[in-house]
Protein backbone atom coordinates (compact mmCIF):
# COMPACT_ATOMS: atom_id res chain seq x y z
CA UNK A 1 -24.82 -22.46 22.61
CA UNK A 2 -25.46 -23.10 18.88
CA UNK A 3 -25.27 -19.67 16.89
CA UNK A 4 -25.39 -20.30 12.92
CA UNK A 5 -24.82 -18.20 10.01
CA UNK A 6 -28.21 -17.02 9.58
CA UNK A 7 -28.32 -15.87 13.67
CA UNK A 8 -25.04 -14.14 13.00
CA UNK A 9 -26.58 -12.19 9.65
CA UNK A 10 -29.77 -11.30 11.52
CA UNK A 11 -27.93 -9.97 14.88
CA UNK A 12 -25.62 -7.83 12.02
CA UNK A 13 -28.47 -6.21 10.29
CA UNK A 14 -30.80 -5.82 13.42
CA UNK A 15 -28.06 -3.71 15.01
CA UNK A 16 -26.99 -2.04 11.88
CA UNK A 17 -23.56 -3.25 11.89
CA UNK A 18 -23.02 -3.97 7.94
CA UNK A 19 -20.15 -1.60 8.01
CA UNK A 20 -17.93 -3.15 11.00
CA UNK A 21 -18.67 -6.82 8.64
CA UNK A 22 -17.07 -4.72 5.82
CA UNK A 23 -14.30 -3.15 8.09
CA UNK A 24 -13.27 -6.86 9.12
CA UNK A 25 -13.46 -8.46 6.02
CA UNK A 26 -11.24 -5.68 4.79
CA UNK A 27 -8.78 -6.00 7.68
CA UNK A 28 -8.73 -9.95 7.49
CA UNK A 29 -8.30 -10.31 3.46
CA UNK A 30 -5.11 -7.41 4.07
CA UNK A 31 -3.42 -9.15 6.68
CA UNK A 32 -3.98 -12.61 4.95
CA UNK A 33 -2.61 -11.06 1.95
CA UNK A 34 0.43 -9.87 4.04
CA UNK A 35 1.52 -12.72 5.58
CA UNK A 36 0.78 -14.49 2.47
CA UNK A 37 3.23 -12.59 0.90
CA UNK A 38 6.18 -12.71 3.36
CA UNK A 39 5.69 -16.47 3.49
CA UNK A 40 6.03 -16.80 -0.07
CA UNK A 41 9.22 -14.37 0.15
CA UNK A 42 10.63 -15.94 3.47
CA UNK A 43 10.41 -19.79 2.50
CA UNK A 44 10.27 -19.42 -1.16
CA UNK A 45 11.94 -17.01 -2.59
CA UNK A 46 9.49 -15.51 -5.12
CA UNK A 47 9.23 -19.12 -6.68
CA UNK A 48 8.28 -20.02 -9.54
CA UNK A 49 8.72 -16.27 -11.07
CA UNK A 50 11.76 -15.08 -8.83
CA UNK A 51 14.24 -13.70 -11.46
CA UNK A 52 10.71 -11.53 -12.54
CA UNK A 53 10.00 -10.53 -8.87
CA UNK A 54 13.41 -9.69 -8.13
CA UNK A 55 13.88 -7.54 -11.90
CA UNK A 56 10.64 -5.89 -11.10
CA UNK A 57 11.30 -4.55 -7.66
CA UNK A 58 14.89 -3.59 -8.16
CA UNK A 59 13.47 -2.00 -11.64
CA UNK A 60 10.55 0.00 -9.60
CA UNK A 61 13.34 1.04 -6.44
CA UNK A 62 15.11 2.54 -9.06
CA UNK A 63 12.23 4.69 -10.67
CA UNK A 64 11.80 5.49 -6.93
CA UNK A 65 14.86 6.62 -5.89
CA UNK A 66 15.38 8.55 -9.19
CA UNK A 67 11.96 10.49 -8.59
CA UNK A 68 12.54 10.89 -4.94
CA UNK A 69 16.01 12.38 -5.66
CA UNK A 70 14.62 15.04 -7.47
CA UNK A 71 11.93 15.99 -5.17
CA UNK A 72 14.78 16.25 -1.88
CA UNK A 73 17.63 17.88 -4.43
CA UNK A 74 14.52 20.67 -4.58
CA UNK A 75 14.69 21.13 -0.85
CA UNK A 76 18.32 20.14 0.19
CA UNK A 77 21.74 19.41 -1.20
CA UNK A 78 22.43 16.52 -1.50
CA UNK A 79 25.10 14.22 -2.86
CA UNK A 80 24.05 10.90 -4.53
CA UNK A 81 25.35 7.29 -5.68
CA UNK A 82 23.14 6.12 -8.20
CA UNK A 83 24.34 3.16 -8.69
CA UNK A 84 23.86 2.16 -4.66
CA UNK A 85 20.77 4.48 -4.82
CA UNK A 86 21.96 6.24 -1.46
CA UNK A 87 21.56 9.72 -0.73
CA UNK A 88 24.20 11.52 1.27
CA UNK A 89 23.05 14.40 3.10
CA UNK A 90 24.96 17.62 4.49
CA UNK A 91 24.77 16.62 8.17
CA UNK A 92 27.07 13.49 7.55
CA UNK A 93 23.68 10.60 7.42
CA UNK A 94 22.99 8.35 4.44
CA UNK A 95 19.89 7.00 3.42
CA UNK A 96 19.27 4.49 0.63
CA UNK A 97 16.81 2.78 -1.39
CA UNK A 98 16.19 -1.23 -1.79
CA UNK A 99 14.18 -3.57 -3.19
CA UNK A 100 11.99 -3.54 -0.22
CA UNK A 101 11.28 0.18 -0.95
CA UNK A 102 9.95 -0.31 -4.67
CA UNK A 103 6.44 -0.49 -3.18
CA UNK A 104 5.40 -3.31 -5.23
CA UNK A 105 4.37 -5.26 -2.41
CA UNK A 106 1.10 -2.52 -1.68
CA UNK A 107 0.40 -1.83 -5.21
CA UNK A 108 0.07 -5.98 -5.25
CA UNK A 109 -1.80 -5.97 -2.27
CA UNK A 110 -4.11 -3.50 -3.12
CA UNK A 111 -4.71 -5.23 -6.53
CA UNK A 112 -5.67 -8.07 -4.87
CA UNK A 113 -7.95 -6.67 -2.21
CA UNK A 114 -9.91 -5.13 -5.47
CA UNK A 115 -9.54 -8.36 -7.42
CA UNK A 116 -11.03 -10.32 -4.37
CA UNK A 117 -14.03 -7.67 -3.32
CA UNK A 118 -17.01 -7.39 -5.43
CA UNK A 119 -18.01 -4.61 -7.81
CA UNK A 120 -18.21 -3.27 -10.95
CA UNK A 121 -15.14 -4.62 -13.45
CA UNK A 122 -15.90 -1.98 -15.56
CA UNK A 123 -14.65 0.38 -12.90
CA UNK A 124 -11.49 -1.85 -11.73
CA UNK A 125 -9.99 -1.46 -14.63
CA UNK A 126 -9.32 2.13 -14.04
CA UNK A 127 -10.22 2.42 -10.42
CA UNK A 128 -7.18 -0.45 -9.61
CA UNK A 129 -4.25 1.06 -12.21
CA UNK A 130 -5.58 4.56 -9.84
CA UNK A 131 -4.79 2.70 -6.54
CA UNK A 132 -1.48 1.37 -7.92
CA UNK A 133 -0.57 5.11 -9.48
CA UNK A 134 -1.60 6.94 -5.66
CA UNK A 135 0.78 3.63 -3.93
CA UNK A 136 3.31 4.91 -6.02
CA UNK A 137 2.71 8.62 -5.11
CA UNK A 138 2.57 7.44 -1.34
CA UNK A 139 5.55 5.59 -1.60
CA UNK A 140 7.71 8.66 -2.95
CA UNK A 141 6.03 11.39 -0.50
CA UNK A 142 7.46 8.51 2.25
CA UNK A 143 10.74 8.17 0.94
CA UNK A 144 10.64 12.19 0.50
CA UNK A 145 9.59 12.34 4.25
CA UNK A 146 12.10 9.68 5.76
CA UNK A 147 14.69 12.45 3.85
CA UNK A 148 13.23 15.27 5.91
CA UNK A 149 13.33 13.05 8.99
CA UNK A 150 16.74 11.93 7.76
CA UNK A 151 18.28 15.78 7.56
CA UNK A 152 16.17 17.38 10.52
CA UNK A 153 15.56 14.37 13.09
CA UNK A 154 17.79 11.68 12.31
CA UNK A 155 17.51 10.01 16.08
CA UNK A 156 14.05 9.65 14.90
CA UNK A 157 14.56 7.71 11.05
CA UNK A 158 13.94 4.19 12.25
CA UNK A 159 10.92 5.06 14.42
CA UNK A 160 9.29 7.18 11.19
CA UNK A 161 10.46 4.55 8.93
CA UNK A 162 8.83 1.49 10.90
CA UNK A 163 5.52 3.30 12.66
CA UNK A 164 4.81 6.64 10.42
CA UNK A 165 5.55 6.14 7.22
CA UNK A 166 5.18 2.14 6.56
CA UNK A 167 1.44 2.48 7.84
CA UNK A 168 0.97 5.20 5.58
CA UNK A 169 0.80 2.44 3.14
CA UNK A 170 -2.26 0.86 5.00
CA UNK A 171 -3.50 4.35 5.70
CA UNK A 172 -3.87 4.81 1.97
CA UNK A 173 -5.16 1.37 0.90
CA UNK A 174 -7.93 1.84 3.50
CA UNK A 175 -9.09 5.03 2.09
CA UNK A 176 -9.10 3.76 -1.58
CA UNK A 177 -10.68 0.64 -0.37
CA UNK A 178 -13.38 3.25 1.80
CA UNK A 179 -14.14 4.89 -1.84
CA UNK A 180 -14.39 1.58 -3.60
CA UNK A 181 -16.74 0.46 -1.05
CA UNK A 182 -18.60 3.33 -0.66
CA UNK A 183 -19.26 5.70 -3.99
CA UNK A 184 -17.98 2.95 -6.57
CA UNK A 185 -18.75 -0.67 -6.17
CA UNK A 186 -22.23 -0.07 -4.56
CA UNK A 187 -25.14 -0.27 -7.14
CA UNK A 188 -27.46 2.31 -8.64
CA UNK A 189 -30.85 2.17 -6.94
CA UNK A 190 -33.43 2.15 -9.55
CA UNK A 191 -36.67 4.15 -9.39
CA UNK A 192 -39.90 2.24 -8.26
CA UNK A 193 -42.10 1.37 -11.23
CA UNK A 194 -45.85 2.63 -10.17
């Protein structure tokens, strides 16, 4: 059975299936980018810019933990460590905030998937600092809901934290990737000259 690249592009566009290619180059570039990323974190520590990696994401887990704090003070009381980042909450749990919370690993991996897809750079260079701004949004309404989880539902925290709220991540990425795709990278038809 010999099938070859021009086969494979005729059997995509004679069943109309241009959007499952784009679906699946989406879903492969994302999970190449995440595995990329652990392996460089897992076996190299952030080299060659670790002390920068490290600064960064303790730097941004702090900006998180400070905004987050104010949004759950507004709905519960709460006593804090700032220095730990840790939030101590009236029914006796703690929650805290890490490096791995800072939520530079999505707004990175959303740069990326932007940098690597075609389109417009006119338009990345306000539609990618908007994807990074809405994974930093993201990232506090998921801190803000592991503290609802945390106060309400606490058997539940590590289930939320590893299968609602992490994805939420992906969720979001997908849908700014959807709009990229869809109303912004895709070119202007213009009008038939007579």
């Amino acid at each position: 059975m010999d099938i070859n690249l021009k086969t494979i592009k005729e059997f995509i566009r004679k069943h109309h299936l241009d959007a499952l290619r784009d679906v699946a180059i989406f879903i492969l570039i994302t999970v190449i980018i995440h595995f990329a990323w652990r392996f460089w974190a897992a076996n190299f520590n952030y080299a060659p810019i670790r002390t920068f990696m490290y600064e960064t994401m303790d730097l941004m887990a702090r900006e998180v933990y400070r905004e987050s704090a104010r949004i759950i003070s507004v709905m519960y009381e709460i006593d804090r460590n700032d220095e730990s980042m840790q939030f101590y909450f009236p029914n006796q749990c703690m929650m805290y905030i890490n490096e791995s919370c800072s939520g530079l690993k999505q707004m990175l991996q959303f740069s990326l998937l932007l940098l690597i897809i075609p389109g417009p750079w006119k338009k990345k260079l306000w539609f990618i600092p908007l994807g990074v701004l809405m994974m930093h949004l993201t990232n506090l309404f998921r801190v803000t809901g592991l503290a609802v989880v945390m106060m309400n539902r606490p058997e539940y925290w590590n289930f939320s934290h590893d299968y609602i709220f992490r994805p939420l991540f992906y969720v979001v990425i997908f849908a700014l990737w959807l709009i990229w795709v869809e109303k912004m990278a895709k070119k202007k038809k213009q009008p038939k000259q007579a």
